[in-house]
N, C-alpha and C. Protein backbone atom coordinates (compact mmCIF):
# COMPACT_ATOMS: atom_id res chain seq x y z
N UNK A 1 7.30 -12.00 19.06
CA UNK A 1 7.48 -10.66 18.56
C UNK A 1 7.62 -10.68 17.04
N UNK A 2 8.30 -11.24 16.75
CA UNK A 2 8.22 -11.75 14.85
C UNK A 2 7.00 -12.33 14.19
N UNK A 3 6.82 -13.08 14.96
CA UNK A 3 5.30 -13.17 14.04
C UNK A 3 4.52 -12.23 14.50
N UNK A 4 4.31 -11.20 14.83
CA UNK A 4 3.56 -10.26 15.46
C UNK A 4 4.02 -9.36 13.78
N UNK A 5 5.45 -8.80 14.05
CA UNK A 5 6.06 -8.24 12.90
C UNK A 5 5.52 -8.81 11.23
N UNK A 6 5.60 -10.34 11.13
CA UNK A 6 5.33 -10.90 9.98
C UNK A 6 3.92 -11.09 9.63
N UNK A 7 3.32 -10.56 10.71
CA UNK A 7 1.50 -10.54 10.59
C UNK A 7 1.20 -9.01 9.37
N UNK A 8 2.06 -8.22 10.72
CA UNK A 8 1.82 -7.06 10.15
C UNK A 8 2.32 -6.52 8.66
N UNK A 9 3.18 -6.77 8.11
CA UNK A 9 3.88 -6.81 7.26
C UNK A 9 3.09 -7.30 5.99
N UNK A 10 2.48 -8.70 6.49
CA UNK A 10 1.70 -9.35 5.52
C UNK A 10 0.36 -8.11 5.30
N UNK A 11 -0.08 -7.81 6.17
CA UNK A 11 -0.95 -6.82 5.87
C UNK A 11 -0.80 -5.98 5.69
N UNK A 12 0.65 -5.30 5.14
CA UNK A 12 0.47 -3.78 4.75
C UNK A 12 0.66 -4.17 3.17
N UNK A 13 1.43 -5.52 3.41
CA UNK A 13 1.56 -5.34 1.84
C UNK A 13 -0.11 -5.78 0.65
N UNK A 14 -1.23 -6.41 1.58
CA UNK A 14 -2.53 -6.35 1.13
C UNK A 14 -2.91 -5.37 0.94
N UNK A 15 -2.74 -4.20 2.06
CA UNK A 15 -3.30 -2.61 2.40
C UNK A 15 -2.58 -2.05 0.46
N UNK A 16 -1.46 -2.15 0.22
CA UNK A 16 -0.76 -1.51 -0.67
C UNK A 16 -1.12 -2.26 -2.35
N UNK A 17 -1.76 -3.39 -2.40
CA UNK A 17 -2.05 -3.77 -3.21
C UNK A 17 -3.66 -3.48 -3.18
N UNK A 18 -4.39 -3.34 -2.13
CA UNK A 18 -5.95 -3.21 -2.15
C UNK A 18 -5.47 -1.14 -3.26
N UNK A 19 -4.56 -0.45 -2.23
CA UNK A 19 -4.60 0.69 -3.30
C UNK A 19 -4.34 1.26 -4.81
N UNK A 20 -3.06 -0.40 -5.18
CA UNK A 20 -2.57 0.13 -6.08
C UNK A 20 -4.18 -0.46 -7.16
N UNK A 21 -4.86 -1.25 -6.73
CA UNK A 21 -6.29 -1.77 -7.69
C UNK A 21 -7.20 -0.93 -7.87
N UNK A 22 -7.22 -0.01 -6.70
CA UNK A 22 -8.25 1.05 -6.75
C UNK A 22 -7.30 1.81 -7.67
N UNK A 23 -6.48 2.40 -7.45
CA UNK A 23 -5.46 3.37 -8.23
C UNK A 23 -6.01 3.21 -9.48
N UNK A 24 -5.84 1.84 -10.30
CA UNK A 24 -5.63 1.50 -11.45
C UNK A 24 -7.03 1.58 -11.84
N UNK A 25 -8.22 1.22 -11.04
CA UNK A 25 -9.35 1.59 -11.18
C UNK A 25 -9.91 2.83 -11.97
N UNK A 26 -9.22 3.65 -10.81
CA UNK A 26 -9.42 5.54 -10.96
C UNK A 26 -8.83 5.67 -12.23
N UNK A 27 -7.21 5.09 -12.94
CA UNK A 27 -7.00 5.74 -13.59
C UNK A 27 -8.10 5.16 -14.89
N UNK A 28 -8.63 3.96 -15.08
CA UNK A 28 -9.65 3.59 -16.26
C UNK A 28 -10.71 4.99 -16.18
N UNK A 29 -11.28 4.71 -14.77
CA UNK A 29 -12.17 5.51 -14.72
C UNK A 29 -11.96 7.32 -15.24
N UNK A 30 -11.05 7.64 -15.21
CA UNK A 30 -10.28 9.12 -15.72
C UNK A 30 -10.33 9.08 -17.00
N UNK A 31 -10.15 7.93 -17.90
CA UNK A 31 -9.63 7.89 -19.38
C UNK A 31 -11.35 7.86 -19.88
N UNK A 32 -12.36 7.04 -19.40
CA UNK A 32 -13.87 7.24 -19.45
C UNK A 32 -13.96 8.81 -19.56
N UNK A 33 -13.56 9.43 -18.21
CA UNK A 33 -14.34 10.98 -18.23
C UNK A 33 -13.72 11.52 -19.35
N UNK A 34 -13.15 11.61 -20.11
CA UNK A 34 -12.16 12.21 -21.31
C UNK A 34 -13.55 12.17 -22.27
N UNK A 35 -14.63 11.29 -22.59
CA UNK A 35 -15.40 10.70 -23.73
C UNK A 35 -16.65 11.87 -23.43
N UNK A 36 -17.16 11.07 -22.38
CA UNK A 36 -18.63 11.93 -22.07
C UNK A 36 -18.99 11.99 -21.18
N UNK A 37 -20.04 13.16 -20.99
CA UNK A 37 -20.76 13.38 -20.00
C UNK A 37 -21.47 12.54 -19.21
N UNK A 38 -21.62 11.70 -19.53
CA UNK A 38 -22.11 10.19 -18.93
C UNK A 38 -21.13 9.57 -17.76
N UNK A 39 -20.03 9.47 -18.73
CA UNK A 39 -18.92 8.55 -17.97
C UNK A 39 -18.59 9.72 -16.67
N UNK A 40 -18.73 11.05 -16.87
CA UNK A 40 -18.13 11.85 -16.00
C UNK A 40 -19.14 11.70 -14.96
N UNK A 41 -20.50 12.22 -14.86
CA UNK A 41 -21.23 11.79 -13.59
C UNK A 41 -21.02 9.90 -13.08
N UNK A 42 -21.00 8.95 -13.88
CA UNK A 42 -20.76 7.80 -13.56
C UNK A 42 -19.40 7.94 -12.54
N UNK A 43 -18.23 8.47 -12.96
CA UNK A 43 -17.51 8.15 -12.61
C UNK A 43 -16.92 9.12 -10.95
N UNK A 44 -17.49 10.42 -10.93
CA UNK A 44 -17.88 11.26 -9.98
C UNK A 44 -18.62 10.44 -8.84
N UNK A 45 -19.75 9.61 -9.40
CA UNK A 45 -20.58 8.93 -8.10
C UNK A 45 -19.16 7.68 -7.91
N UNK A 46 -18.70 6.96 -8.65
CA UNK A 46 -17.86 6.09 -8.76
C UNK A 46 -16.54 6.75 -7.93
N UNK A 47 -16.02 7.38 -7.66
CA UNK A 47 -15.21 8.18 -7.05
C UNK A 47 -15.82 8.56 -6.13
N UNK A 48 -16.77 9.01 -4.93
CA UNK A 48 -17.43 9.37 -4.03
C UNK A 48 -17.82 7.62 -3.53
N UNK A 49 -18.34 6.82 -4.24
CA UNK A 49 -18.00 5.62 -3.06
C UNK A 49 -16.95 4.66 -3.32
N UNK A 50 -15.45 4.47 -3.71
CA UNK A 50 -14.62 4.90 -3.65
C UNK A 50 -14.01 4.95 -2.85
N UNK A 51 -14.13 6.11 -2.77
CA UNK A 51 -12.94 6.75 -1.55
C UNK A 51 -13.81 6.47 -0.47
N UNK A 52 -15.51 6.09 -0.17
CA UNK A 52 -16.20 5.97 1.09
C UNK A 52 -15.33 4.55 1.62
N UNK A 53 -15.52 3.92 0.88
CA UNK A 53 -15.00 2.36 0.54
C UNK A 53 -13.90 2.45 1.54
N UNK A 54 -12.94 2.95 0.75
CA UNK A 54 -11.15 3.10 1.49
C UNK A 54 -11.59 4.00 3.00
N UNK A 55 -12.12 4.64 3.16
CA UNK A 55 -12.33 5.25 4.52
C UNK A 55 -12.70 4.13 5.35
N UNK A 56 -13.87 3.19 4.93
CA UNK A 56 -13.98 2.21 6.13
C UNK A 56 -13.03 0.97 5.76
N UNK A 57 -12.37 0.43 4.86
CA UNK A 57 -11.57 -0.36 4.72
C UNK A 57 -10.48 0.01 5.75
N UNK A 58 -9.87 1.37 5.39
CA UNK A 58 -8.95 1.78 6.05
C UNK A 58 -9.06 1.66 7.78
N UNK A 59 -10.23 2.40 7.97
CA UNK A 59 -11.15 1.76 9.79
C UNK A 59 -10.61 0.57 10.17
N UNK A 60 -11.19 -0.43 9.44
CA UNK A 60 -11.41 -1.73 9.99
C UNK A 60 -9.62 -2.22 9.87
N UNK A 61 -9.05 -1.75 9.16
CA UNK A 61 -7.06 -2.16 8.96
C UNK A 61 -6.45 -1.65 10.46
N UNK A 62 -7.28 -0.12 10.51
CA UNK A 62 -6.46 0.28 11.61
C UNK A 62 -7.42 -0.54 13.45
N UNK A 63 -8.38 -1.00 13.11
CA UNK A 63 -8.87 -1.73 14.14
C UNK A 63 -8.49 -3.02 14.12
N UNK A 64 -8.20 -3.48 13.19
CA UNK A 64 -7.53 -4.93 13.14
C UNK A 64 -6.12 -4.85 13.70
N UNK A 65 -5.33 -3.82 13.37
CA UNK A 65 -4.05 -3.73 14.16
C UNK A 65 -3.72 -3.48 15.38
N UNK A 66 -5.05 -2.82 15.81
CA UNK A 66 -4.60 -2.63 17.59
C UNK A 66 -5.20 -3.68 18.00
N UNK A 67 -6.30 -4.44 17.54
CA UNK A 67 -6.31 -5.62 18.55
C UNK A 67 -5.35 -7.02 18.27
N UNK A 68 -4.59 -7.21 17.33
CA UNK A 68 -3.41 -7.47 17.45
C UNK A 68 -2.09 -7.60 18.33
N UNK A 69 -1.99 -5.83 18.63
CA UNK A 69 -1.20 -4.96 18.94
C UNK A 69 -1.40 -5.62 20.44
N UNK A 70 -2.77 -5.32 20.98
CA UNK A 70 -3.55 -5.87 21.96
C UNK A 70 -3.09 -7.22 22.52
N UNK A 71 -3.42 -8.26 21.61
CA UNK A 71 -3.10 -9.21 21.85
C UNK A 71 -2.07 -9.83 21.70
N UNK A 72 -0.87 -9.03 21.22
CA UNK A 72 0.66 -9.58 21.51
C UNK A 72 0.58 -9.02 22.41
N UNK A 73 0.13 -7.87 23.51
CA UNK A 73 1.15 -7.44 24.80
C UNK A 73 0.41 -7.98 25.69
N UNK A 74 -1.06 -8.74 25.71
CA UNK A 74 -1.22 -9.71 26.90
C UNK A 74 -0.42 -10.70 26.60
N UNK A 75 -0.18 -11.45 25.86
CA UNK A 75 0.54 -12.41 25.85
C UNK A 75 1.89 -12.20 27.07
């Protein structure tokens, strides 16, 4: 049951560092759109895959945890 716990744990704290990189990403990318019109469509398409990115990242976190989940309760 603990290493089940210490699995998970380990992976939220990846999940929370994969966001705070994107975060820090977005905010470069914000200080760009301030300049030009360039950086703003760049960073618009850059923000649209992005967040596509974190949608299936996020997928595959929450499918990795139920078969986990899965496979501590056959055990």
């Amino acid at each position: 049951m603990q290493n089940l716990f210490k699995t998970i744990n380990h992976r939220m704290n990846g999940l929370v560092i994969h966001f705070v990189v994107t975060g820090v990403i977005l905010v470069m990318a914000a200080v760009l759109i301030v300049w030009t019109d360039f950086f703003l469509k760049l960073v618009i398409g850059l923000l649209v895959v992005v967040t596509a990115y974190m949608f299936f990242y996020l997928a595959y976190k929450i499918w990795w945890l139920k078969k986990q989940i899965e496979k501590f309760l056959k055990k």
